[in-house]
Protein backbone atom coordinates (compact mmCIF):
# COMPACT_ATOMS: atom_id res chain seq x y z
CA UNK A 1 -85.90 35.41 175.86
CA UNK A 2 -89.75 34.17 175.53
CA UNK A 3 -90.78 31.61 173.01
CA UNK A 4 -93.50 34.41 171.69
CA UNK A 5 -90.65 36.15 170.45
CA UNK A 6 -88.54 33.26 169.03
CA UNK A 7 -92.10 32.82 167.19
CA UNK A 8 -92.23 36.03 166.08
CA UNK A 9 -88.40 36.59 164.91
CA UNK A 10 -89.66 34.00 162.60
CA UNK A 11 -92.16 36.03 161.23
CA UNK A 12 -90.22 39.19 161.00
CA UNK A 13 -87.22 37.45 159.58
CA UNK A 14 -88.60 35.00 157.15
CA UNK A 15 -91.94 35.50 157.87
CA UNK A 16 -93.19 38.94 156.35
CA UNK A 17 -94.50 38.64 152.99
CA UNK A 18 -91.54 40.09 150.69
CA UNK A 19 -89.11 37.89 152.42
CA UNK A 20 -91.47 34.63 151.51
CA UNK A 21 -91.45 35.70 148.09
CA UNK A 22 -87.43 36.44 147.71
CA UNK A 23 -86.66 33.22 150.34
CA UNK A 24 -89.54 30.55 147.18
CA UNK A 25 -87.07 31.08 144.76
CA UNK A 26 -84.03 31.08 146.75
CA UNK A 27 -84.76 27.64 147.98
CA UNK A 28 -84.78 25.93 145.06
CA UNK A 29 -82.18 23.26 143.85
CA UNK A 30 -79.41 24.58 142.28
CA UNK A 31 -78.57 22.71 139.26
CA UNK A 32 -75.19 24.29 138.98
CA UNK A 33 -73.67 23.75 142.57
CA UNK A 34 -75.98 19.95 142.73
CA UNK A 35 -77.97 20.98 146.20
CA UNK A 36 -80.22 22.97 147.67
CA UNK A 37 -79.67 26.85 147.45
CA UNK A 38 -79.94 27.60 151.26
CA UNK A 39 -77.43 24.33 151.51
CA UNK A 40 -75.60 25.92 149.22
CA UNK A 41 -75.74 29.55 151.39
CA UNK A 42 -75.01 27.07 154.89
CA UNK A 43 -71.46 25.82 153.03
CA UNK A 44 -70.59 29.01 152.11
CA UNK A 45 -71.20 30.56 155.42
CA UNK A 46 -69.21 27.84 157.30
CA UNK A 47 -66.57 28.01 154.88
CA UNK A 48 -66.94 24.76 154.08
CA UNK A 49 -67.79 25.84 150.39
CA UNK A 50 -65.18 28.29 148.83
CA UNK A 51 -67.00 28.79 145.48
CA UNK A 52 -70.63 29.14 143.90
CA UNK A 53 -73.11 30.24 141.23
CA UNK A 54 -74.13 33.89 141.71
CA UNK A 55 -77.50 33.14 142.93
CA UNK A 56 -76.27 30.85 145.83
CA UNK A 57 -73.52 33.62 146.93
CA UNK A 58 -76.33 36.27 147.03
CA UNK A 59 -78.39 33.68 148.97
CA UNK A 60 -75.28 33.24 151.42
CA UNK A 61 -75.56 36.78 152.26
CA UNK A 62 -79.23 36.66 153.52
CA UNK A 63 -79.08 33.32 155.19
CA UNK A 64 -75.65 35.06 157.05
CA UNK A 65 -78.02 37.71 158.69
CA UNK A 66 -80.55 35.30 159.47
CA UNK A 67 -78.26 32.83 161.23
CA UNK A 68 -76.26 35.69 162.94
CA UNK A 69 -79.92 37.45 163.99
CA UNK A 70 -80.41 33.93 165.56
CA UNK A 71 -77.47 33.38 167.34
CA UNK A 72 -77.59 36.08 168.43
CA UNK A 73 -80.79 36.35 169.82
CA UNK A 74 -80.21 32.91 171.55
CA UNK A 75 -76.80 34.19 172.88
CA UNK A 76 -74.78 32.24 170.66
CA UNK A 77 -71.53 33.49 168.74
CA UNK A 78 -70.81 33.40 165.32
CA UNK A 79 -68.88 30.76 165.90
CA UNK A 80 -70.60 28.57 167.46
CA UNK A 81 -73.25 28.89 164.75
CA UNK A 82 -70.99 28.08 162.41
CA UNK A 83 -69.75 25.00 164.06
CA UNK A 84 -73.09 23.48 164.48
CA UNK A 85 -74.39 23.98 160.94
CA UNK A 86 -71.22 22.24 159.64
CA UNK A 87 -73.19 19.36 160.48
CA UNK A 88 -74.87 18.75 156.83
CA UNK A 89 -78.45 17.34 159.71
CA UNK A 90 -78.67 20.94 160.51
CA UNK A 91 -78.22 22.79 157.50
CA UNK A 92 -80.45 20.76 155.37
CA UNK A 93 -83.08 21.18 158.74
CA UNK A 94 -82.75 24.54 158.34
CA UNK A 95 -83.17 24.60 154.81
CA UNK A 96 -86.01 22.61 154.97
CA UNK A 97 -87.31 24.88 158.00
CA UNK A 98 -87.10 28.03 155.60
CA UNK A 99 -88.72 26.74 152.72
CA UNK A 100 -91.49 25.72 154.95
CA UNK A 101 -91.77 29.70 156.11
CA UNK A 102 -91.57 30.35 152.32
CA UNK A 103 -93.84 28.00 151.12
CA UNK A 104 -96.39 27.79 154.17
CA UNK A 105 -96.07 30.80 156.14
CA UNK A 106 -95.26 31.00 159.92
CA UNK A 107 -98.82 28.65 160.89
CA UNK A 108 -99.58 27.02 163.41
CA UNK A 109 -98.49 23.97 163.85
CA UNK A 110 -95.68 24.82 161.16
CA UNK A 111 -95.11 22.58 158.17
CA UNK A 112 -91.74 21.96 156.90
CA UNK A 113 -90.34 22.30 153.49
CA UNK A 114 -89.84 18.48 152.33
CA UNK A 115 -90.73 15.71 155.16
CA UNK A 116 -87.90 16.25 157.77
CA UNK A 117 -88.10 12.77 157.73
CA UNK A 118 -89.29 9.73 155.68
CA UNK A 119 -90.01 5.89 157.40
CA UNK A 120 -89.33 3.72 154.23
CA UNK A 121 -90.40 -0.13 154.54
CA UNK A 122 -87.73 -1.30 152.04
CA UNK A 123 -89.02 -4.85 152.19
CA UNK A 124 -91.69 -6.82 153.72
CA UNK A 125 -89.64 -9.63 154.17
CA UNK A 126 -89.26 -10.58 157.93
CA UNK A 127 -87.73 -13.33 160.44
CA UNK A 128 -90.79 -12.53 162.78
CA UNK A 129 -94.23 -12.75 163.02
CA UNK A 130 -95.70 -10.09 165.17
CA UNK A 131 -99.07 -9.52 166.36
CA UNK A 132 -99.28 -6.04 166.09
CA UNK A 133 -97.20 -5.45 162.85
CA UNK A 134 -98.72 -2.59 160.47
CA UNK A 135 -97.52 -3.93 157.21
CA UNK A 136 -98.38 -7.57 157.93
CA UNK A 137 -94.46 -8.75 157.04
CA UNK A 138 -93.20 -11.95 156.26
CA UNK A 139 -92.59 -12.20 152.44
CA UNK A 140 -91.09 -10.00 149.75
CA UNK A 141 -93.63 -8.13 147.72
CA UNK A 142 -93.12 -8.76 143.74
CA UNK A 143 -93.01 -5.54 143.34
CA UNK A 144 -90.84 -3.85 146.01
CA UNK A 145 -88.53 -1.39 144.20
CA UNK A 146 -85.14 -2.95 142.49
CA UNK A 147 -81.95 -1.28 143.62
CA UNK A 148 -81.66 1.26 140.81
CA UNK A 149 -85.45 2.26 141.72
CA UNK A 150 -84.04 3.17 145.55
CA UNK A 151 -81.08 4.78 144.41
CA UNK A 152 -83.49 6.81 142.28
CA UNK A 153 -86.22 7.15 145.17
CA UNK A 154 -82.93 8.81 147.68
CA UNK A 155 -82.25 11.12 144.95
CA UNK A 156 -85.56 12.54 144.77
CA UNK A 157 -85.53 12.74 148.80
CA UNK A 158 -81.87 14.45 148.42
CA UNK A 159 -83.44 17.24 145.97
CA UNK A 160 -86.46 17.98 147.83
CA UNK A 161 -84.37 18.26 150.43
CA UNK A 162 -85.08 15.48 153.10
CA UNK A 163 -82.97 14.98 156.62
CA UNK A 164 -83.47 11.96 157.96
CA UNK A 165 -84.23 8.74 156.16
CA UNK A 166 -85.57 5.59 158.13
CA UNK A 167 -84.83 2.28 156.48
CA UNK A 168 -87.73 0.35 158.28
CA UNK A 169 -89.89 -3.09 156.82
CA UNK A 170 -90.67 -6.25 156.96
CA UNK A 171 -87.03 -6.65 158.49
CA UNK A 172 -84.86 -4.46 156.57
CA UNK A 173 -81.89 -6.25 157.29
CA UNK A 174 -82.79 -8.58 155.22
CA UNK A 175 -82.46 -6.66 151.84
CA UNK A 176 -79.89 -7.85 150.51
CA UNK A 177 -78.65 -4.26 149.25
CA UNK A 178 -79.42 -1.96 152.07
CA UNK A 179 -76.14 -1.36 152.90
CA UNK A 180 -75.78 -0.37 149.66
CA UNK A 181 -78.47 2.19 150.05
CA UNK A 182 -78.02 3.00 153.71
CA UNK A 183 -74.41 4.09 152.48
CA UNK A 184 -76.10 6.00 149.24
CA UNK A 185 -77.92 8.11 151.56
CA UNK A 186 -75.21 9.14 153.91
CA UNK A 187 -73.40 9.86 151.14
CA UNK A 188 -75.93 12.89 149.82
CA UNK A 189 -75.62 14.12 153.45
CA UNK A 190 -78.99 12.65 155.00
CA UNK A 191 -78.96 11.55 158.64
CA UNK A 192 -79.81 7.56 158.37
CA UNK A 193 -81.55 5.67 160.52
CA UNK A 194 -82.98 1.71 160.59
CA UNK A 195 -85.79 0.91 162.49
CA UNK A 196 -85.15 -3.46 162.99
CA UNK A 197 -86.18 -6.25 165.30
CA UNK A 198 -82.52 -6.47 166.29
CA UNK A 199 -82.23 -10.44 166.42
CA UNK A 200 -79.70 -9.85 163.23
CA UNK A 201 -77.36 -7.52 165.15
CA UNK A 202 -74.53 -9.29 165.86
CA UNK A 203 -71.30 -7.43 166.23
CA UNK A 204 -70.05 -8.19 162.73
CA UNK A 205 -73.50 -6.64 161.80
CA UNK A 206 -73.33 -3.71 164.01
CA UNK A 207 -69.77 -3.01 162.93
CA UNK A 208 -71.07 -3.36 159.07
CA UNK A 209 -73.95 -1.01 159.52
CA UNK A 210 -71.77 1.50 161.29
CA UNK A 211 -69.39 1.36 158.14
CA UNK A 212 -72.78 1.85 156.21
CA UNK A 213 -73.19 4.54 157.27
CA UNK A 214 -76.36 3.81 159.52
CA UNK A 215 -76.20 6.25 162.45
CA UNK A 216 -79.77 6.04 164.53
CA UNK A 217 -81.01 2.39 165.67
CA UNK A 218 -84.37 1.62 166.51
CA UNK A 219 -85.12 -1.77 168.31
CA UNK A 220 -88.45 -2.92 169.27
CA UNK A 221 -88.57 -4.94 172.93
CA UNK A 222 -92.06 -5.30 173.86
CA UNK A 223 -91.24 -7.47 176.88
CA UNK A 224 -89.19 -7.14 179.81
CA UNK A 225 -88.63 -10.13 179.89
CA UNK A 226 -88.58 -13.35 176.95
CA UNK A 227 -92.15 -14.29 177.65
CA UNK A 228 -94.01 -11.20 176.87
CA UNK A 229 -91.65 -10.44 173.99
CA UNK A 230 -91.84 -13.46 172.49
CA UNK A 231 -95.50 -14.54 172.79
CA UNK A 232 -95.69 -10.91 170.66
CA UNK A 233 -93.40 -11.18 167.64
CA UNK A 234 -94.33 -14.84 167.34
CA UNK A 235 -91.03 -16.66 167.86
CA UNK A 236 -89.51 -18.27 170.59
CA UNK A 237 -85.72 -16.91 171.46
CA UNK A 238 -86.24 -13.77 170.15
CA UNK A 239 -86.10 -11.50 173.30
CA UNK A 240 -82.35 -13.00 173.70
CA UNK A 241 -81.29 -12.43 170.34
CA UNK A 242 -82.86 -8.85 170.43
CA UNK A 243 -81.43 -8.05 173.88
CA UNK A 244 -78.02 -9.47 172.67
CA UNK A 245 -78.87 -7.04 168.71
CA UNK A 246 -79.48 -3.54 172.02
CA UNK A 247 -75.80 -4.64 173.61
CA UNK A 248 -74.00 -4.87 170.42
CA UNK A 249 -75.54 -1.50 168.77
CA UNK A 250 -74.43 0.26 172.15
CA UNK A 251 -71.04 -1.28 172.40
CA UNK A 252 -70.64 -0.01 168.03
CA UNK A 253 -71.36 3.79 169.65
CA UNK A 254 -74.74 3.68 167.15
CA UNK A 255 -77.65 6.23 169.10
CA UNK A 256 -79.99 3.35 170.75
CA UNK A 257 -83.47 3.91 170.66
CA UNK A 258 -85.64 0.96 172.06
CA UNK A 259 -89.38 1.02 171.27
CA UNK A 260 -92.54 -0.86 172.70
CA UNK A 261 -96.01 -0.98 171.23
CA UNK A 262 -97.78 -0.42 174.21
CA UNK A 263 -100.83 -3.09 174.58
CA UNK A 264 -102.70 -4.72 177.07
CA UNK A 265 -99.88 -7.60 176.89
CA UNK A 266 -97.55 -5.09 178.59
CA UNK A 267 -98.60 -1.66 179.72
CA UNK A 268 -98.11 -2.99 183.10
CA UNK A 269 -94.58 -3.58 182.42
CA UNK A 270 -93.49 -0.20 181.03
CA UNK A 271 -91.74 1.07 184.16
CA UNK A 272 -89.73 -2.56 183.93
CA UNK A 273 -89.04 -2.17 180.23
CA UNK A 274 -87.76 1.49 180.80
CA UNK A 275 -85.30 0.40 183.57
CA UNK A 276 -84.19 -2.82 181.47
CA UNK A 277 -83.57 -0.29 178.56
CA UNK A 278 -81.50 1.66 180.69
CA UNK A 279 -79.66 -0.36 181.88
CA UNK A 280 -78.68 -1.87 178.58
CA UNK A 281 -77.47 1.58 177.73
CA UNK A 282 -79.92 2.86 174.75
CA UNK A 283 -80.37 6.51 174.60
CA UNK A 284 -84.03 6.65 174.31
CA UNK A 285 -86.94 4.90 174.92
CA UNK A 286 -90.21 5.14 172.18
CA UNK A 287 -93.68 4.49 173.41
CA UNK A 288 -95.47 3.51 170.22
CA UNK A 289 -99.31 4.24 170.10
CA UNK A 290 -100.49 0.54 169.24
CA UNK A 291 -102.74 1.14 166.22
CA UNK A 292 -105.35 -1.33 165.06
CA UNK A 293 -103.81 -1.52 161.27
CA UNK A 294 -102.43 -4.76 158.91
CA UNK A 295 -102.32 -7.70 161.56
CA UNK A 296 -103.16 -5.37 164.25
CA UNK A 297 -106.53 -5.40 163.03
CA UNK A 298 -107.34 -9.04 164.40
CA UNK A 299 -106.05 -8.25 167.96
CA UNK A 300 -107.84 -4.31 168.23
CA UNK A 301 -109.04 -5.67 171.66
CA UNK A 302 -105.67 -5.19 173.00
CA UNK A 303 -105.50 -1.72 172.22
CA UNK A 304 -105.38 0.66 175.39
CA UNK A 305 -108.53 1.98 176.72
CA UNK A 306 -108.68 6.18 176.26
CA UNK A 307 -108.36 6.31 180.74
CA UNK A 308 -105.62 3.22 180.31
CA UNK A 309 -103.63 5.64 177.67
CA UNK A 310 -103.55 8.79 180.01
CA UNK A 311 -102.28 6.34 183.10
CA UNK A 312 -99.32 5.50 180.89
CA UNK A 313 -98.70 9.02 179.68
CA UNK A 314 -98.51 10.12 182.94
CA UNK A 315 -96.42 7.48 184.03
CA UNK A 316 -93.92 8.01 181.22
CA UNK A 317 -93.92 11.76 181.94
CA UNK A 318 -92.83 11.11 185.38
CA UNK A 319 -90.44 8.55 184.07
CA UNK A 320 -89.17 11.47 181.88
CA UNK A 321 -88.22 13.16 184.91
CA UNK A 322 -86.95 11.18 186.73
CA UNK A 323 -84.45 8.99 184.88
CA UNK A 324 -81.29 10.21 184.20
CA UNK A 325 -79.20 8.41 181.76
CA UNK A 326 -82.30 7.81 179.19
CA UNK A 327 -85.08 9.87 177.49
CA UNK A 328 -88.31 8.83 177.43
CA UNK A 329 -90.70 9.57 174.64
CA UNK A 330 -94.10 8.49 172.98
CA UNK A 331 -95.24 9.15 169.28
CA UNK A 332 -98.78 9.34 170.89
CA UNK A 333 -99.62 13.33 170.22
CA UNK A 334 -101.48 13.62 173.78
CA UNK A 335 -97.90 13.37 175.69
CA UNK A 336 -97.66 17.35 174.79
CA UNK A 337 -101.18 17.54 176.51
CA UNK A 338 -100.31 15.61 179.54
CA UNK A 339 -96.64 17.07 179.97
CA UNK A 340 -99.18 21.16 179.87
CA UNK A 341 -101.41 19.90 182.71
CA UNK A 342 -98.75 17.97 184.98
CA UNK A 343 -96.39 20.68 185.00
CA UNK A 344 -98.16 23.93 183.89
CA UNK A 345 -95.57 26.06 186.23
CA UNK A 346 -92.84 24.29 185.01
CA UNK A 347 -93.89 24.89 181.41
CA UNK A 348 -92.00 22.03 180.12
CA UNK A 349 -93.26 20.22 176.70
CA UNK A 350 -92.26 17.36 175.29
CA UNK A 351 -93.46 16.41 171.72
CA UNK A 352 -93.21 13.72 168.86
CA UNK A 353 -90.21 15.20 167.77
CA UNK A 354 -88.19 17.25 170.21
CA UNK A 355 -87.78 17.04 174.49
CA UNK A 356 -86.72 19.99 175.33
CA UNK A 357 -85.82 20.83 179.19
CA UNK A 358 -85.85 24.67 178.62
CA UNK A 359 -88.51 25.34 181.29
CA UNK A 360 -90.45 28.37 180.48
CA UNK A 361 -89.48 28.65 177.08
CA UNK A 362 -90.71 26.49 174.47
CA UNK A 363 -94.38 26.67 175.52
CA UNK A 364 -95.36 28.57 172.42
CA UNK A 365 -93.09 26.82 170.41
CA UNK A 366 -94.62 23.61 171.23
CA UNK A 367 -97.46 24.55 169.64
CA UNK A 368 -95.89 26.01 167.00
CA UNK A 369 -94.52 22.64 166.31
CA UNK A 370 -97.23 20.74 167.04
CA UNK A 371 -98.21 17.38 167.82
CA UNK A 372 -98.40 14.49 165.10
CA UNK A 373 -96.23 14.99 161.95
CA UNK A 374 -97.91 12.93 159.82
CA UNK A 375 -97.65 15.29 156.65
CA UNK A 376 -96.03 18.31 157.97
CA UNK A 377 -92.54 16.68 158.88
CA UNK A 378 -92.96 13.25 158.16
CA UNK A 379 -94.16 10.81 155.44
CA UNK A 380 -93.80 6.96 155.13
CA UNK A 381 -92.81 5.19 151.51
CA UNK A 382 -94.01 1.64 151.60
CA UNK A 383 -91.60 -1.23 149.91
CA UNK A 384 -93.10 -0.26 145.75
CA UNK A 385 -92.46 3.10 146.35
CA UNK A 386 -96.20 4.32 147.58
CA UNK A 387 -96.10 7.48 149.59
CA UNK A 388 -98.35 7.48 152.29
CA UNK A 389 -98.61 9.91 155.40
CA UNK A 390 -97.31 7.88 158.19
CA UNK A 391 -96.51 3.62 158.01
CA UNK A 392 -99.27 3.17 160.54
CA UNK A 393 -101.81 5.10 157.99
CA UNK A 394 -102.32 3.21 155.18
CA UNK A 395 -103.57 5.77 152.60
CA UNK A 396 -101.86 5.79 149.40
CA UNK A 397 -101.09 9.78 148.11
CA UNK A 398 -98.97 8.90 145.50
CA UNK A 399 -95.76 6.80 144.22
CA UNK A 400 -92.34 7.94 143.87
CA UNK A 401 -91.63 6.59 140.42
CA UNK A 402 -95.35 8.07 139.44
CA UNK A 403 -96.05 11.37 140.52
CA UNK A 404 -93.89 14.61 141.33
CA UNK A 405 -92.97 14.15 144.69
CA UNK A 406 -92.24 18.14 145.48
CA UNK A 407 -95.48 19.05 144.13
CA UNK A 408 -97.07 16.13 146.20
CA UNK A 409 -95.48 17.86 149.24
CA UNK A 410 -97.09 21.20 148.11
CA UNK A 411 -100.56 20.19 147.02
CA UNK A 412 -101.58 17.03 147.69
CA UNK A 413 -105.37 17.97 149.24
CA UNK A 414 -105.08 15.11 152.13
CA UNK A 415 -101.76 16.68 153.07
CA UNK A 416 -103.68 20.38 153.40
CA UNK A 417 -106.12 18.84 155.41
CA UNK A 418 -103.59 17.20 157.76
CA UNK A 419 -101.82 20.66 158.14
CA UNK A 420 -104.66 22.15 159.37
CA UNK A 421 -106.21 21.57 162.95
CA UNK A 422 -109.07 23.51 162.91
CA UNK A 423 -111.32 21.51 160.42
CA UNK A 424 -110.98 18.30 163.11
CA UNK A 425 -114.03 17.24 164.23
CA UNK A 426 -115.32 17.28 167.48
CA UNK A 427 -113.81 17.03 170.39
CA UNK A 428 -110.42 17.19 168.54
CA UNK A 429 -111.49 20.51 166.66
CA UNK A 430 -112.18 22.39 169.39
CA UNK A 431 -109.75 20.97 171.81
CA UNK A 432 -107.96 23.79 173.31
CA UNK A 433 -104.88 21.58 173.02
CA UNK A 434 -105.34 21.18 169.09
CA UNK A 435 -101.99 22.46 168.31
CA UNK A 436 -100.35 20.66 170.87
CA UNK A 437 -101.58 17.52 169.89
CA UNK A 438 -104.62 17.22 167.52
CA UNK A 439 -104.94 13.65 168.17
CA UNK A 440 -103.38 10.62 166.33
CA UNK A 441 -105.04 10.90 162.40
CA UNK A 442 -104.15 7.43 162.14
CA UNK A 443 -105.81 5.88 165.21
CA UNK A 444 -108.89 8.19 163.81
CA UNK A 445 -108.68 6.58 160.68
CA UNK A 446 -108.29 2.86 161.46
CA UNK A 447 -111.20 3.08 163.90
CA UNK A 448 -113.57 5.32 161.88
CA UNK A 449 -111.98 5.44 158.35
CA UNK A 450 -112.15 9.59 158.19
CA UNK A 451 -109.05 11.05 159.37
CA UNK A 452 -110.40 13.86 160.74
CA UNK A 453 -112.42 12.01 163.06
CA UNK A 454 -111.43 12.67 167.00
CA UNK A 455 -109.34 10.54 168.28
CA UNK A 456 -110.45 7.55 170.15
CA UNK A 457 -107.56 7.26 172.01
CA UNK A 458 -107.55 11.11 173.83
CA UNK A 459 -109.70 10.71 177.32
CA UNK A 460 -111.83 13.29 175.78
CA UNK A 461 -113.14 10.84 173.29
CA UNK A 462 -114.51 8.15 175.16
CA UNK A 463 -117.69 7.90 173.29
CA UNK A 464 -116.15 7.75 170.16
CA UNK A 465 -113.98 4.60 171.35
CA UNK A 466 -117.15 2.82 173.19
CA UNK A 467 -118.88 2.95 169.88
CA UNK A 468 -116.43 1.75 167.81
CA UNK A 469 -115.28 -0.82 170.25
CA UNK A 470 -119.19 -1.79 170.59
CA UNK A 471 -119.40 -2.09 166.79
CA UNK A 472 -116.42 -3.93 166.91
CA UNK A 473 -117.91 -6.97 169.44
């Protein structure tokens, strides 16, 4: 089966116009059964649920077809549908993915429902000084949200109907209630992740986070070895205590992503990091676009060059393929780009979200889900509760104890503008590859200030970067 027509079974199931309108008010919470109706429908469907509210049985019964139309159409049983979207990840995903078609349409590149996933610096409290770090950590804000506040912010996330919640910072391991939280989430059925430095992890740790209910680790290494790491986070010994935080979250069975903010320090080293990180036994491994925001503003001279970038896109794309017990990934947008014109038989896309190997097939859906999130699946909470679209994009939209966070989602006219690639300006706007990858809005930003600037970072951009860079000298 093509991706065109996995695109358009979307828009005949869900899709048409009288099904948007029936599927808006069948997505809504539930105040009877406490979740989701579609959530609601998925329980019911997988028999996990025996009972419900009228409304959320007559939802069950459209949500069946869909799912079984699905299944079907991917060669998958009944069964086995069932058995995946007992996984409460997937059926609030697919909720989420539903509402979007309801709310949105079937656009290109789609928007979700609620964020599929929200980065939340819980503190900016930190045992490291790094050069690079976004949210300039190192002390507790006055004003970062008490632990009735959180509690409060993950039930708003649980209603609109958020998957996967990032506990990030600062450190966030040094809260001293994120357990507490951590297991609060999991608890409402979100997928929970913490994004940490790692020196903490020792295997008491890792066996308390796992009991937390903490299921994705992130660890930055930015160093293959102790003296590029540590010359960047700013202490000496970390790179031991972080290798030693990687062994202990692989030995506790946690999913192991390592990341690197790729800079001048240690671009070089990438093939070296990838292979250490394999070896250590982590699951992925994150390229992070270095952006020039926080204390990364005093060392923007480190920051890849646009024909640097594309070198190490293409190496990690032939990394990708040929490592075998890791995945390798980048959050910078153009990897979709590069993947197209390295491999335009193979037709094989990877993207900020999703690496799929189905060669042939997800083309179209690629570009259906497009390149950067940042406020179609994603949105970053700083430590007081400000919503912002991504942690590396400092622009405030709102605050969870403030505003209506579900209307936010809806309306919120710097969100609309994110959703839609075809107001970029040149040579984004026009880029054939626009819904693919539409450049990195917050590299536009913190070079230009106007998010809908090109990208400096994208090869095709090059005058955009040597005048900023020149402005910058």
């Amino acid at each position: 089966m093509k991706t065109q027509t996995t695109v358009q079974l979307l828009k005949s199931t869900i899709g048409n116009p009288v099904t948007r309108t029936i599927l808006k008010g069948m997505s809504k919470y539930c105040e009877k059964d406490k979740k989701n109706r579609i959530e609601v429908a998925i329980e019911l469907y997988t028999g996990q649920r025996k009972d419900a509210c009228l409304s959320c049985k007559a939802t069950e019964k459209i949500i069946a077809k869909i799912l079984d139309k699905g299944g079907e159409a991917f060669g998958l049983t009944t069964e086995d549908i069932k058995k995946k979207f007992r996984d409460p990840y997937w059926a609030k995903g697919l909720a989420s993915t539903i509402r979007g078609v309801a709310e949105f349409g079937v656009r290109k590149p789609f928007t979700a429902g609620a964020p599929y996933q929200i980065v939340w610096d819980v503190t900016y409290a930190c045992n490291l000084r790094c050069k690079h770090c976004y949210a300039t950590a190192g002390k507790i804000w006055k004003d970062e949200l008490t632990t009735e506040q959180a509690k409060h912010a993950i039930d708003v996330f649980d209603r609109a109907g958020v998957t996967i919640l990032a506990f990030s910072g600062g450190e966030p391991l040094v809260r001293p209630d994120i357990f507490e939280l951590t297991r609060y989430a999991a608890d409402k059925g979100m997928y929970v992740a913490i994004a940490t430095n790692g020196t903490l992890i020792t295997k008491e740790k890792a066996k308390e986070m796992k009991k937390a209910g903490i299921e994705f680790v992130q660890i930055s290494l930015d160093g293959s070895n102790a003296e590029t790491h540590d010359s960047f986070r700013g202490i000496e010994g970390a790179f031991d205590k972080t290798v030693e935080g990687i062994k202990n979250s692989v030995a506790e069975g946690f999913f192991v992503e390592i990341s690197t903010t790729v800079t001048k320090y240690n671009y070089k080293e990438i093939p070296d990091i990838i292979e250490f990180s394999e070896k250590l036994g982590a699951n992925w491994f994150m390229a992070f676009n270095f952006i020039p925001t926080g204390r990364g503003e005093e060392i923007r001279k480190v920051d890849l060059t646009p024909d640097e970038r594309e070198e190490m896109l293409r190496l990690l794309w032939n990394e990708l393929k040929t490592r075998e017990n890791i995945n390798v990934l980048s959050t910078a947008p153009q990897f979709a780009r590069v993947a197209l014109q390295q491999e335009e038989k193979e037709k094989v896309v990877p993207t900020h979200f999703y690496n799929p190997k189905l060669a042939g097939q997800l083309v179209d859906l690629a570009e259906f889900i497009g390149g950067c999130g940042a406020g179609r699946f994603y949105l970053a909470m700083k430590a007081n509760g400000d919503l912002q679209p991504c942690v590396f994009f400092p622009l405030k939209l709102g605050n969870i104890l403030k505003d209506d966070f579900e209307k936010l989602w809806r309306e919120n006219p710097i969100l609309k503008d994110l959703r839609n690639k075809d107001i970029l300006k040149e040579k984004c706007g026009s880029c054939p590859y626009r819904y693919y990858c539409g450049g990195c809005r917050a590299r536009a930003y913190a070079y230009t200030n106007d998010y809908l600037s090109p990208d400096p970072g994208c090869i095709y951009n090059k005058e955009v970067y040597n005048k900023t860079i020149k402005k910058w000298s």
